[in-house]
N, C-alpha and C. Protein backbone atom coordinates (compact mmCIF):
# COMPACT_ATOMS: atom_id res chain seq x y z
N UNK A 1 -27.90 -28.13 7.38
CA UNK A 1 -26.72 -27.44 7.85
C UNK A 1 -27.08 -26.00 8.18
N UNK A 2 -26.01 -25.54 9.29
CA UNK A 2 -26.84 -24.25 9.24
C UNK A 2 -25.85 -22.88 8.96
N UNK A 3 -25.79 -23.35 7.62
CA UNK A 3 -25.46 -22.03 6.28
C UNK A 3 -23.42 -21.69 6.64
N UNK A 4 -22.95 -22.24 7.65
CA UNK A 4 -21.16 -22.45 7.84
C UNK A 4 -20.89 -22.98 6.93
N UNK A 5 -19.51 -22.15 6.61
CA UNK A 5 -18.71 -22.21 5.04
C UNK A 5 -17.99 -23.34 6.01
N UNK A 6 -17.42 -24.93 5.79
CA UNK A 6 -16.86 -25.45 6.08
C UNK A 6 -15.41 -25.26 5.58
N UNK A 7 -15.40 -24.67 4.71
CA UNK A 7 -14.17 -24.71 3.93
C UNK A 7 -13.29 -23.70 4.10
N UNK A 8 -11.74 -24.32 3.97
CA UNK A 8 -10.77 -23.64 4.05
C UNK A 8 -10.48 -22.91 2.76
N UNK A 9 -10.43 -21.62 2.55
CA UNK A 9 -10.38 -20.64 1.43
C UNK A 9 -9.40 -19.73 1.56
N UNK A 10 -9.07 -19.17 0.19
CA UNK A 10 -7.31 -18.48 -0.45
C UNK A 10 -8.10 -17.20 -0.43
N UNK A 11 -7.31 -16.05 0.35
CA UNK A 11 -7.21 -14.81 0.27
C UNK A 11 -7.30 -14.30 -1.10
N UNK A 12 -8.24 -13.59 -1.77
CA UNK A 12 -8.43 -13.37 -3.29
C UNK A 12 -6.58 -12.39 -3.77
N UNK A 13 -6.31 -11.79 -3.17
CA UNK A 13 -5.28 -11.43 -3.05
C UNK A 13 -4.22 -11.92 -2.47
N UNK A 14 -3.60 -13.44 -3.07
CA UNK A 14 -2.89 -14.31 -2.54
C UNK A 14 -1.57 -14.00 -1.54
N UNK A 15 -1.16 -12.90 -2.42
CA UNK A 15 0.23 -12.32 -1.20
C UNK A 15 0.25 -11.38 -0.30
N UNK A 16 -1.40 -11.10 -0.30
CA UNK A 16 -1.76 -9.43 0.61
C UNK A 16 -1.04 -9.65 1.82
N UNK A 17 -1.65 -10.32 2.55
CA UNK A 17 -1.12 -10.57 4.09
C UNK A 17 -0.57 -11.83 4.52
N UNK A 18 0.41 -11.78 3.50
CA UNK A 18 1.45 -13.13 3.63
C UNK A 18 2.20 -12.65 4.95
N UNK A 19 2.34 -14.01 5.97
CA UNK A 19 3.19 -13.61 7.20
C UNK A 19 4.40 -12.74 6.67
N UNK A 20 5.12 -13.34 5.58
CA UNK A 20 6.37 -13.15 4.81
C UNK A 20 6.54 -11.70 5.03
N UNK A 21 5.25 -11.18 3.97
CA UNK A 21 5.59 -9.50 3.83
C UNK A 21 5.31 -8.35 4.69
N UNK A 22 4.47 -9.25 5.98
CA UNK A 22 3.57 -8.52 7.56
C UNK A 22 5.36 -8.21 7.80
N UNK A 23 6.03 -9.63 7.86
CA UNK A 23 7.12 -9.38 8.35
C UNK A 23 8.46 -8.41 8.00
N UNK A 24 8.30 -8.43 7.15
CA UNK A 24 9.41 -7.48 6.67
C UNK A 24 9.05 -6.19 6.14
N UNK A 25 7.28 -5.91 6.54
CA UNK A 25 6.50 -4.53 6.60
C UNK A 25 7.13 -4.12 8.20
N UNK A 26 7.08 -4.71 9.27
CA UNK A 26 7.29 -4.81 10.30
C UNK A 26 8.65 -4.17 10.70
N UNK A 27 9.71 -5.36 10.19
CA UNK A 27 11.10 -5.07 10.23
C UNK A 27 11.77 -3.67 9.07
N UNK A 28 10.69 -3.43 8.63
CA UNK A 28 11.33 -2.00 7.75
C UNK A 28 10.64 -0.94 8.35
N UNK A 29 9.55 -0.91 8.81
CA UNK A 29 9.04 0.36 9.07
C UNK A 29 8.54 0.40 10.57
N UNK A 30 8.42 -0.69 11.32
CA UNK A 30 7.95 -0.90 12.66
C UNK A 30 6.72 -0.53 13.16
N UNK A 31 5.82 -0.86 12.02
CA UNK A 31 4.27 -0.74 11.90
C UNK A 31 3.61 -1.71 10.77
N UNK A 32 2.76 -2.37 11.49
CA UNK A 32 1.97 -3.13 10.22
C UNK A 32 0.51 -3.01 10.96
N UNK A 33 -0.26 -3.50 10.08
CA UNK A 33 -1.58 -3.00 10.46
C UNK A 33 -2.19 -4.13 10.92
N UNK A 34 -3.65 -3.78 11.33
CA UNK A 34 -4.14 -5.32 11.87
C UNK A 34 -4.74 -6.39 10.73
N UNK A 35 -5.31 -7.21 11.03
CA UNK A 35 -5.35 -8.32 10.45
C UNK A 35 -6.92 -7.91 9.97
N UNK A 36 -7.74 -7.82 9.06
CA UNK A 36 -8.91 -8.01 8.37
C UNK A 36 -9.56 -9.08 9.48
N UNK A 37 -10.76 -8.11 9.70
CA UNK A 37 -12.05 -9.85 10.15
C UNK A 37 -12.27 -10.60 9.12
N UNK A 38 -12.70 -10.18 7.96
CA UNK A 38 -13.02 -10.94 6.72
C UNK A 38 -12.56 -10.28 5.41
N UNK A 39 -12.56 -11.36 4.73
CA UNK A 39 -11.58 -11.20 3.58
C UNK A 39 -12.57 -11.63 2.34
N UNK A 40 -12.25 -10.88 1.10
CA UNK A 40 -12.66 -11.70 -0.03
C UNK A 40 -11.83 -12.80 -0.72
N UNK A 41 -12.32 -13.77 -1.48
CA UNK A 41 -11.76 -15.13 -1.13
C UNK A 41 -11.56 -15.45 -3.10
N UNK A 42 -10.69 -16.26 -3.07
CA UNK A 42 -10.37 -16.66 -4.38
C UNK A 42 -11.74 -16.81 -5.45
N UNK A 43 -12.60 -17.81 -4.54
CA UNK A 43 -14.13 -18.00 -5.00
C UNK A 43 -14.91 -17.44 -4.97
N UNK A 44 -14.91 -15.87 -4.75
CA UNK A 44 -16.20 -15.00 -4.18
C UNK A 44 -16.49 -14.46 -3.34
N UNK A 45 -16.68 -15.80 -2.40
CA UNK A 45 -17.05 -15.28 -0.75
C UNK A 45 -16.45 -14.19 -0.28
N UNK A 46 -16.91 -13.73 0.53
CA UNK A 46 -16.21 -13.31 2.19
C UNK A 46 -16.36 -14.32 3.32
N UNK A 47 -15.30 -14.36 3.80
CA UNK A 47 -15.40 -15.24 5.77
C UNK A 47 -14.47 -15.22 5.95
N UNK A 48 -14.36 -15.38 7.28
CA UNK A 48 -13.51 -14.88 8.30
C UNK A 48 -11.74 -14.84 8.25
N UNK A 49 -10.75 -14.11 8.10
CA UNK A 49 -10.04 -14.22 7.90
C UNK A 49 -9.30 -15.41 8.46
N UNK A 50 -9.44 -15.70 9.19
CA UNK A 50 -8.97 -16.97 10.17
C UNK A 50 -9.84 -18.45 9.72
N UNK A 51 -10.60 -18.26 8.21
CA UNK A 51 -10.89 -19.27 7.64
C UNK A 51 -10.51 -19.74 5.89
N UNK A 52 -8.77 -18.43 6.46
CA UNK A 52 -8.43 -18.84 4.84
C UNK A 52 -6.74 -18.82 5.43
N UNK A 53 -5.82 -19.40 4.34
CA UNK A 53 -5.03 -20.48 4.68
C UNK A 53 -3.86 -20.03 3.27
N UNK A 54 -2.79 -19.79 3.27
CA UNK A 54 -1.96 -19.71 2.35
C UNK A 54 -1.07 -20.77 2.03
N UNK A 55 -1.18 -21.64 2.71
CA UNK A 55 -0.44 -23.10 2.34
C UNK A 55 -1.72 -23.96 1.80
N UNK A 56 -1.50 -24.43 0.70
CA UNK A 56 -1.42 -25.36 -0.12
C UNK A 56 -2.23 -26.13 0.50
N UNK A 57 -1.96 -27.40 1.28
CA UNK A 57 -1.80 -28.47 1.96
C UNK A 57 -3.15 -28.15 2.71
N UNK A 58 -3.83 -26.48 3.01
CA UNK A 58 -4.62 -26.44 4.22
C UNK A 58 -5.92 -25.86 3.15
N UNK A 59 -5.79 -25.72 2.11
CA UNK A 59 -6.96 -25.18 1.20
C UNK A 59 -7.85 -26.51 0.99
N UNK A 60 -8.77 -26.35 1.50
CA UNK A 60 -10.26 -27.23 1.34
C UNK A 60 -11.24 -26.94 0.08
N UNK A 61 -11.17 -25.38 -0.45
CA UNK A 61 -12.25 -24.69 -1.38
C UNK A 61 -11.16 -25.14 -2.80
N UNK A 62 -11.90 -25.90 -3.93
CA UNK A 62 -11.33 -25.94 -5.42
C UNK A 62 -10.89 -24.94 -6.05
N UNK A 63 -12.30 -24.20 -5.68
CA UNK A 63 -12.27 -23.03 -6.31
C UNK A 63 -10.72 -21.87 -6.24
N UNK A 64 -10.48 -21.62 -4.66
CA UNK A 64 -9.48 -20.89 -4.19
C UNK A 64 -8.32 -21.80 -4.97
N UNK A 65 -8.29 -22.98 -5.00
CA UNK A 65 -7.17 -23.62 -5.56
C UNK A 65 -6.58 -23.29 -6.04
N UNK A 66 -7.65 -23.22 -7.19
CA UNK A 66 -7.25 -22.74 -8.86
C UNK A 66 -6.81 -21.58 -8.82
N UNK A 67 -7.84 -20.50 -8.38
CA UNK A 67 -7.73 -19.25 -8.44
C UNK A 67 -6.43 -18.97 -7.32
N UNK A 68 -5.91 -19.70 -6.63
CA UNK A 68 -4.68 -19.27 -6.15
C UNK A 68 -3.44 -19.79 -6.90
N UNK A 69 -3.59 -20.95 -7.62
CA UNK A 69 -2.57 -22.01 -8.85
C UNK A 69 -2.39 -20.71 -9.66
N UNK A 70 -3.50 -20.18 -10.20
CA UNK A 70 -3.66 -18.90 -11.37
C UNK A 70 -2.59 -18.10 -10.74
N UNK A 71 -2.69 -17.56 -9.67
CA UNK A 71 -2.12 -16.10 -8.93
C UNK A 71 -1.34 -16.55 -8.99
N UNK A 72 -0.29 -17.61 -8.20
CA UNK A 72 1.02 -17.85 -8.41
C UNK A 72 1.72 -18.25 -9.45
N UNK A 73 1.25 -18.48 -10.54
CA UNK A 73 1.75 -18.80 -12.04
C UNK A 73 1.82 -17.27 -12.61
N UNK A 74 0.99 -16.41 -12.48
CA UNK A 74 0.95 -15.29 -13.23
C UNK A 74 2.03 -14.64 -12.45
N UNK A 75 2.61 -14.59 -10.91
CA UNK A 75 3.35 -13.59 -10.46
C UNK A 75 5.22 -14.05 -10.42
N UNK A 76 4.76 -15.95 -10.77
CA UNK A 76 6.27 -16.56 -11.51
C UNK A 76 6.81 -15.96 -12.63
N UNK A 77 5.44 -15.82 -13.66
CA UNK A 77 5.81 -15.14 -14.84
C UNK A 77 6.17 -13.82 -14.86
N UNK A 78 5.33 -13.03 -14.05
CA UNK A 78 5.83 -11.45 -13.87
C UNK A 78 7.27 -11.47 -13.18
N UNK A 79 7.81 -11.90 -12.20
CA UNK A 79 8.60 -11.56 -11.79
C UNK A 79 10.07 -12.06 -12.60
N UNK A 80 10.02 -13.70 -13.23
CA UNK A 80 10.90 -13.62 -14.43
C UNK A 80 11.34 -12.66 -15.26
N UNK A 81 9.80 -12.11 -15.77
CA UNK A 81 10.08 -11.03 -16.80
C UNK A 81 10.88 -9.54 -16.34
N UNK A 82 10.61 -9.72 -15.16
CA UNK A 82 11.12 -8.02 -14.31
C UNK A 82 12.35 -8.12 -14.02
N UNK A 83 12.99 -8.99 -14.17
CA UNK A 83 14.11 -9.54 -13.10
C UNK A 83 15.07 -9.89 -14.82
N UNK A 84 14.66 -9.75 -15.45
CA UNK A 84 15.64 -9.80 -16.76
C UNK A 84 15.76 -8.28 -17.06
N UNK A 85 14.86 -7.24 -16.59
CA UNK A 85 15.00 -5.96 -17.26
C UNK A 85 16.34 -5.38 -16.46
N UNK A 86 17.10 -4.45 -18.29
CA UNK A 86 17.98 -3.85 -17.49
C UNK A 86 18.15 -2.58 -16.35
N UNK A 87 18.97 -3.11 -15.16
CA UNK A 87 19.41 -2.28 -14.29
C UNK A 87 18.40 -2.87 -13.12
N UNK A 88 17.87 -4.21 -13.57
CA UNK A 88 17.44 -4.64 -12.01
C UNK A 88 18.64 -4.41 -11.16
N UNK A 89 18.09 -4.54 -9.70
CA UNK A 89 18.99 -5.01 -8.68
C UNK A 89 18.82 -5.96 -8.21
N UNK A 90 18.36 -7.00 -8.36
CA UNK A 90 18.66 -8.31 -8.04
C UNK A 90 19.17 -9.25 -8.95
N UNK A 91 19.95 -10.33 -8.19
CA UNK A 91 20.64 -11.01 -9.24
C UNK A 91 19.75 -12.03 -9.66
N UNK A 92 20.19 -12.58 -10.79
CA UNK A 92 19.72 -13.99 -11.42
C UNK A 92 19.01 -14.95 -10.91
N UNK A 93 20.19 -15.21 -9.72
CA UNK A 93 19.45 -16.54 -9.30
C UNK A 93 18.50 -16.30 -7.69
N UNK A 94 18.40 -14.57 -7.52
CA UNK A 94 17.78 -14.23 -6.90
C UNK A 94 16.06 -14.55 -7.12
N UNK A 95 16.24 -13.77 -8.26
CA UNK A 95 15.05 -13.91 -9.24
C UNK A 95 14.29 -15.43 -9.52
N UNK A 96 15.47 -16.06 -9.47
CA UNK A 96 15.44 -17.63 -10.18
C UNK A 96 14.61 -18.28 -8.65
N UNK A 97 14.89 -18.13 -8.01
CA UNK A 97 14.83 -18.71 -6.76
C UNK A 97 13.27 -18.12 -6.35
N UNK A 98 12.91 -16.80 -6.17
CA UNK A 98 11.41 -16.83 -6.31
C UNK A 98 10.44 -16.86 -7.23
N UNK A 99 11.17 -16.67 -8.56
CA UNK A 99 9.98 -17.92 -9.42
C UNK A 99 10.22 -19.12 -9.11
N UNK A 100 10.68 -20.07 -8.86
CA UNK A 100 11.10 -21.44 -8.44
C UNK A 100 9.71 -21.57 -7.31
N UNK A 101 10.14 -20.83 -6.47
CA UNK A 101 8.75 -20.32 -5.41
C UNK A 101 7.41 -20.50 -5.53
N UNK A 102 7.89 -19.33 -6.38
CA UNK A 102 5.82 -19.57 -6.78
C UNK A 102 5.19 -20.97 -8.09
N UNK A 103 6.13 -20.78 -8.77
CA UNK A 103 5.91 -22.06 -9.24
C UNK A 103 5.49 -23.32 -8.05
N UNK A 104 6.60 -23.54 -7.30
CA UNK A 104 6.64 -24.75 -6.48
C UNK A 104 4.93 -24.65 -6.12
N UNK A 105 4.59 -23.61 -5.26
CA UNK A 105 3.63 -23.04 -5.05
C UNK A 105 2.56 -23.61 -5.84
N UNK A 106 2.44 -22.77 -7.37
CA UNK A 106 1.14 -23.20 -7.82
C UNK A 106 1.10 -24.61 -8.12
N UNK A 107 2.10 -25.42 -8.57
CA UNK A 107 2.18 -26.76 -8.51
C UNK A 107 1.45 -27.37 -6.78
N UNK A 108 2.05 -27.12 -6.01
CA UNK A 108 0.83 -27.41 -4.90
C UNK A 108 -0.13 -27.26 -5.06
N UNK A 109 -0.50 -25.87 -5.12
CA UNK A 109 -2.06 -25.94 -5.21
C UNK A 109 -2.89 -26.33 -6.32
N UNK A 110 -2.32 -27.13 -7.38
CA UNK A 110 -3.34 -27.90 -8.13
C UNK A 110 -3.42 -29.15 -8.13
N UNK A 111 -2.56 -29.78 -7.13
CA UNK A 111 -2.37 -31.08 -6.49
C UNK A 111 -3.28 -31.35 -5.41
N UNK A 112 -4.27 -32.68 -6.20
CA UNK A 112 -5.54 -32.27 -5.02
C UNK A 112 -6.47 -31.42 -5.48
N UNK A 113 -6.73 -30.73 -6.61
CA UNK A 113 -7.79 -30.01 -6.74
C UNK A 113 -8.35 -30.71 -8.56
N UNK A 114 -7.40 -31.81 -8.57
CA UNK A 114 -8.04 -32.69 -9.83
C UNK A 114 -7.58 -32.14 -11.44
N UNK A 115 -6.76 -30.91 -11.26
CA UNK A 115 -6.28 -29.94 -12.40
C UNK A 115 -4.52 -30.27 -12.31
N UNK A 116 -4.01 -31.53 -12.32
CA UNK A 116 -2.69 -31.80 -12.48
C UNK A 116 -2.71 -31.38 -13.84
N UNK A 117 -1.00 -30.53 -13.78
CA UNK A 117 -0.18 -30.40 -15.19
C UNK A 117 0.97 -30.19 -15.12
């Protein structure tokens, strides 16, 4: 072979440049920046940004799996916990609804990577 990462790999920073938050960086301030050539990756690497994938369904690398299952379990739990403190401004089932999210989330991504729980 000649040394091509075949694999589809998770942004080590799972929500950096989520379309989600480009977009509503966009719609609040009417500037977002460009897109990274390469990225560091759940597993280590660097390659090409356009060879890593935030859905679930399109991750090929185990490794990113996990290490993206990890990221979205830890930011279900953080944001539960933030979203109970007093004088949030968001409501309940605001809150409820994007841990639901990321949960759903890391439950994908360990489906298929042989680490069901």
């Amino acid at each position: 072979m000649d040394g091509v990462d075949p694999h589809i790999h998770v942004e080590q920073s799972t929500t950096r440049y989520d379309a989600r938050v480009r977009n509503l960086l966009a719609g609040t301030f009417g500037l977002v920046g460009d897109l990274p050539e390469t990225v560091g990756t759940g597993c280590g690497v660097r390659v090409p940004y356009a060879m890593t994938s935030s859905r679930p369904e399109s991750v090929t690398c185990l490794a990113c799996r996990e290490h993206a299952r990890a990221q979205h379990l830890r930011l279900a739990e953080q944001m539960a916990r933030l979203g109970t403190t007093p004088g949030s401004t968001v409501t309940a089932a605001q809150v409820d609804g994007v841990v639901q999210h990321h949960r759903d989330l890391a439950r994908r991504f360990a489906e298929g990577s042989g680490d069901n729980d």
